[in-house]
Protein backbone atom coordinates (compact mmCIF):
# COMPACT_ATOMS: atom_id res chain seq x y z
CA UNK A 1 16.38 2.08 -3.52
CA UNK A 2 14.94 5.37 -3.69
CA UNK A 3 11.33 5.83 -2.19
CA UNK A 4 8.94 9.05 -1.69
CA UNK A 5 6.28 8.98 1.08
CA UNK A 6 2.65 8.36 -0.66
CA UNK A 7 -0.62 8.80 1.05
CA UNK A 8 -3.20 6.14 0.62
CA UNK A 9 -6.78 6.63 0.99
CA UNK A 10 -9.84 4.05 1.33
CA UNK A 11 -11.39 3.52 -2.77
CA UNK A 12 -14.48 4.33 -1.69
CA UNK A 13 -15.12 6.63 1.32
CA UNK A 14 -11.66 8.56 0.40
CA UNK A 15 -10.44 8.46 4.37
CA UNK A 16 -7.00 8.73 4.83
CA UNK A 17 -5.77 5.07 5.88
CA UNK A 18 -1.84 5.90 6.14
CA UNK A 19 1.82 6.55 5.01
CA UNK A 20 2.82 3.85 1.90
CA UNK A 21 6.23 4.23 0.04
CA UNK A 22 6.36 5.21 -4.03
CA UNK A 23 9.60 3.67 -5.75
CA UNK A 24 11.34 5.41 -8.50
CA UNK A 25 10.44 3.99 -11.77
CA UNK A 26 13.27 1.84 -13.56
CA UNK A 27 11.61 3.60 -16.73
CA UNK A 28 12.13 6.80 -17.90
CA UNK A 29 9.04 8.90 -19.26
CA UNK A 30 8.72 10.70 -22.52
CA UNK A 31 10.85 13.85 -21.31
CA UNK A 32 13.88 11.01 -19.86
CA UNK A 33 12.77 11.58 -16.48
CA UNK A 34 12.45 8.93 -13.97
CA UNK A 35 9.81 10.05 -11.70
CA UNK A 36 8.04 7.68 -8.73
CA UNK A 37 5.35 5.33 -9.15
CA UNK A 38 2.00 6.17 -7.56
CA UNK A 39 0.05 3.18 -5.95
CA UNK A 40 -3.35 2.64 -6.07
CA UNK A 41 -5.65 5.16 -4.30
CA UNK A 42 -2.42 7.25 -2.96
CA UNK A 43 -1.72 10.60 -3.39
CA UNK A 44 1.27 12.66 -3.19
CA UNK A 45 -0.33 15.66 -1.29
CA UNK A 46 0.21 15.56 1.99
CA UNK A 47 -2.47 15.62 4.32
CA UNK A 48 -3.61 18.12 6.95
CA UNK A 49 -3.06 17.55 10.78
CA UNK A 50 -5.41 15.31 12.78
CA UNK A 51 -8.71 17.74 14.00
CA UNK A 52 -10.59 16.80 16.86
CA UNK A 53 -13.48 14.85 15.84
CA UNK A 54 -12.75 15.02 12.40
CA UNK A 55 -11.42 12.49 9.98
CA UNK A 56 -9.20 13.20 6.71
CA UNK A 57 -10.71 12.52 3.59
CA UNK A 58 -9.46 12.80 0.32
CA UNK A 59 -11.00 13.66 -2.81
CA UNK A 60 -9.58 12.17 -6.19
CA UNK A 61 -11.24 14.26 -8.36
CA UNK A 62 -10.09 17.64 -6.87
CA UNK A 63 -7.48 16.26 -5.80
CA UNK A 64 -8.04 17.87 -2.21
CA UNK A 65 -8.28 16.59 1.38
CA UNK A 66 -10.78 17.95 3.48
CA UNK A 67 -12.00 17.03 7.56
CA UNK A 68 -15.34 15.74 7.88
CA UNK A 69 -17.13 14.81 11.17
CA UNK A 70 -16.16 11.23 12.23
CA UNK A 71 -19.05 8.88 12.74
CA UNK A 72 -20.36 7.75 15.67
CA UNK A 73 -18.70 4.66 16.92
CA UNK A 74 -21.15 1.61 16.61
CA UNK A 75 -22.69 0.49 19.93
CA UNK A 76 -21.13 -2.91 18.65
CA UNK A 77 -19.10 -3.94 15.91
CA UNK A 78 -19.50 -7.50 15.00
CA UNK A 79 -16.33 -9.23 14.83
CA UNK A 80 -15.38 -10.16 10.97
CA UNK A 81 -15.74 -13.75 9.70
CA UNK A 82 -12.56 -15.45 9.10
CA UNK A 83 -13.71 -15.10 5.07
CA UNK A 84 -13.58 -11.56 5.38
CA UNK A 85 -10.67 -11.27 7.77
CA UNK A 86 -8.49 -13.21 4.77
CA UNK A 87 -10.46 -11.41 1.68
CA UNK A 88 -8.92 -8.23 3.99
CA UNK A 89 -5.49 -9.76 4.14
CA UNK A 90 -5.13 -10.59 0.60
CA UNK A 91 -6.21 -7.33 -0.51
CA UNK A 92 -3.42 -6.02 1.52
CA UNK A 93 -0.65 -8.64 0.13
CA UNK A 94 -1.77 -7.30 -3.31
CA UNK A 95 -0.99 -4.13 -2.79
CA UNK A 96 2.24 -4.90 -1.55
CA UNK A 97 2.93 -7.27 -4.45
CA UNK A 98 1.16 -4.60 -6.74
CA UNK A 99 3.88 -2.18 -5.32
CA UNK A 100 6.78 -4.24 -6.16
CA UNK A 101 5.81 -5.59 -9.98
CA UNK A 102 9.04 -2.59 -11.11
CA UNK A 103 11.40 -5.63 -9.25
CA UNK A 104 10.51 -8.22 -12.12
CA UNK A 105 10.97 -5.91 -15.51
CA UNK A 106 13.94 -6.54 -17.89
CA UNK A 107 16.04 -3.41 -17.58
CA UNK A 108 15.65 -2.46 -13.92
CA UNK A 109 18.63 -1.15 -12.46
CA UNK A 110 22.07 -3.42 -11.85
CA UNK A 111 21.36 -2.24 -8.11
CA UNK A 112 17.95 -4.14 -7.68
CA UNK A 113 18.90 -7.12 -10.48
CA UNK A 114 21.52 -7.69 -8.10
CA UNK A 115 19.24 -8.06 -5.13
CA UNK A 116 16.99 -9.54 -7.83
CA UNK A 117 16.70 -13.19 -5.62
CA UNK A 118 15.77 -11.26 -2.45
CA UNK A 119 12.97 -9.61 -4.99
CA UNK A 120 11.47 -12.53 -5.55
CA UNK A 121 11.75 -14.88 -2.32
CA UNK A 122 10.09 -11.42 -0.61
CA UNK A 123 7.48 -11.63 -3.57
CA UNK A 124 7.24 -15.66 -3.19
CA UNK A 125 6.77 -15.06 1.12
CA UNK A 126 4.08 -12.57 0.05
CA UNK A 127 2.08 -15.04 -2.66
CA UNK A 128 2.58 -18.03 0.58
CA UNK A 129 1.31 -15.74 2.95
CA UNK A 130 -2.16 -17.42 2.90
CA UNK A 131 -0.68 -21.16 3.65
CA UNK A 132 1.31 -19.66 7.16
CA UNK A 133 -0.05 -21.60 10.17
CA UNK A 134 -3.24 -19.92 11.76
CA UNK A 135 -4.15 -17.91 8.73
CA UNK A 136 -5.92 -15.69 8.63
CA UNK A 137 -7.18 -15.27 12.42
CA UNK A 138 -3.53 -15.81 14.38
CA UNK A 139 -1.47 -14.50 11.45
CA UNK A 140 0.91 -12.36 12.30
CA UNK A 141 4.01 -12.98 9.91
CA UNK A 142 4.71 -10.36 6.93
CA UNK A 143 8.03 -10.73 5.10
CA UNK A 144 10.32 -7.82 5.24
CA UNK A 145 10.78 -6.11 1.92
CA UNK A 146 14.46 -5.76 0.60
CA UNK A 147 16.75 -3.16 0.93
């Protein structure tokens, strides 16, 4: 399966959160290409190098990434609730899910609808994630996407 390195960004403040993988689409667009899939709040453009100080922030409308000054850590973070810790865990299962909705179309490749059962049980471990023992505070578990 052929991926292409994405860079996602946080919805709201734009900083730059880490590397995520785009898949080729199974579909061709209007012109017959098959180009990759962006995920939500990604970008292709890669960003600049770590500055002292600084944090990388991205800018959807300009499409740009910039460095502002990184805040000042908080004298003390309060520790998240277990709601939030699992809100924050789901959101992050979705994405993953989100990511791999190409797996359950009709006319995806003979490569992946051979692999198609690994698709799904990955997809299934995913959806069960919030029934493993000790979620969310001891979880630790996340199933290992197919080849």
């Amino acid at each position: 399966m052929e991926s292409k390195p994405a860079y996602a960004y946080h919805p709201e403040t734009g900083e730059y959160l880490g590397e995520v993988n785009s898949w080729r689409s199974p579909l061709p667009d209007e012109e017959g290409k098959k180009d990759f899939l962006l995920p939500a709040n990604a970008t292709f453009k890669t960003p600049p190098k770590v500055e002292d100080g600084k944090i990388r922030v991205f800018d959807p409308k300009s499409e740009k990434w910039s460095h502002v000054k990184a805040p000042a850590p908080q004298a003390e973070e309060k520790p998240r609730t277990p709601e939030q810790l699992a809100g924050l865990l789901r959101w992050q299962r979705n994405q993953l899910l989100a990511a791999s909705d190409w797996t359950q179309l009709q006319d995806v490749s003979e490569k992946v609808q051979g692999n198609g059962t690994a698709w799904r049980e990955y997809r299934q471990a995913l959806r069960d994630i919030p029934q493993q023992k000790g979620f969310p505070e001891n979880f630790e578990v996340w199933p290992t996407q197919p080849e």
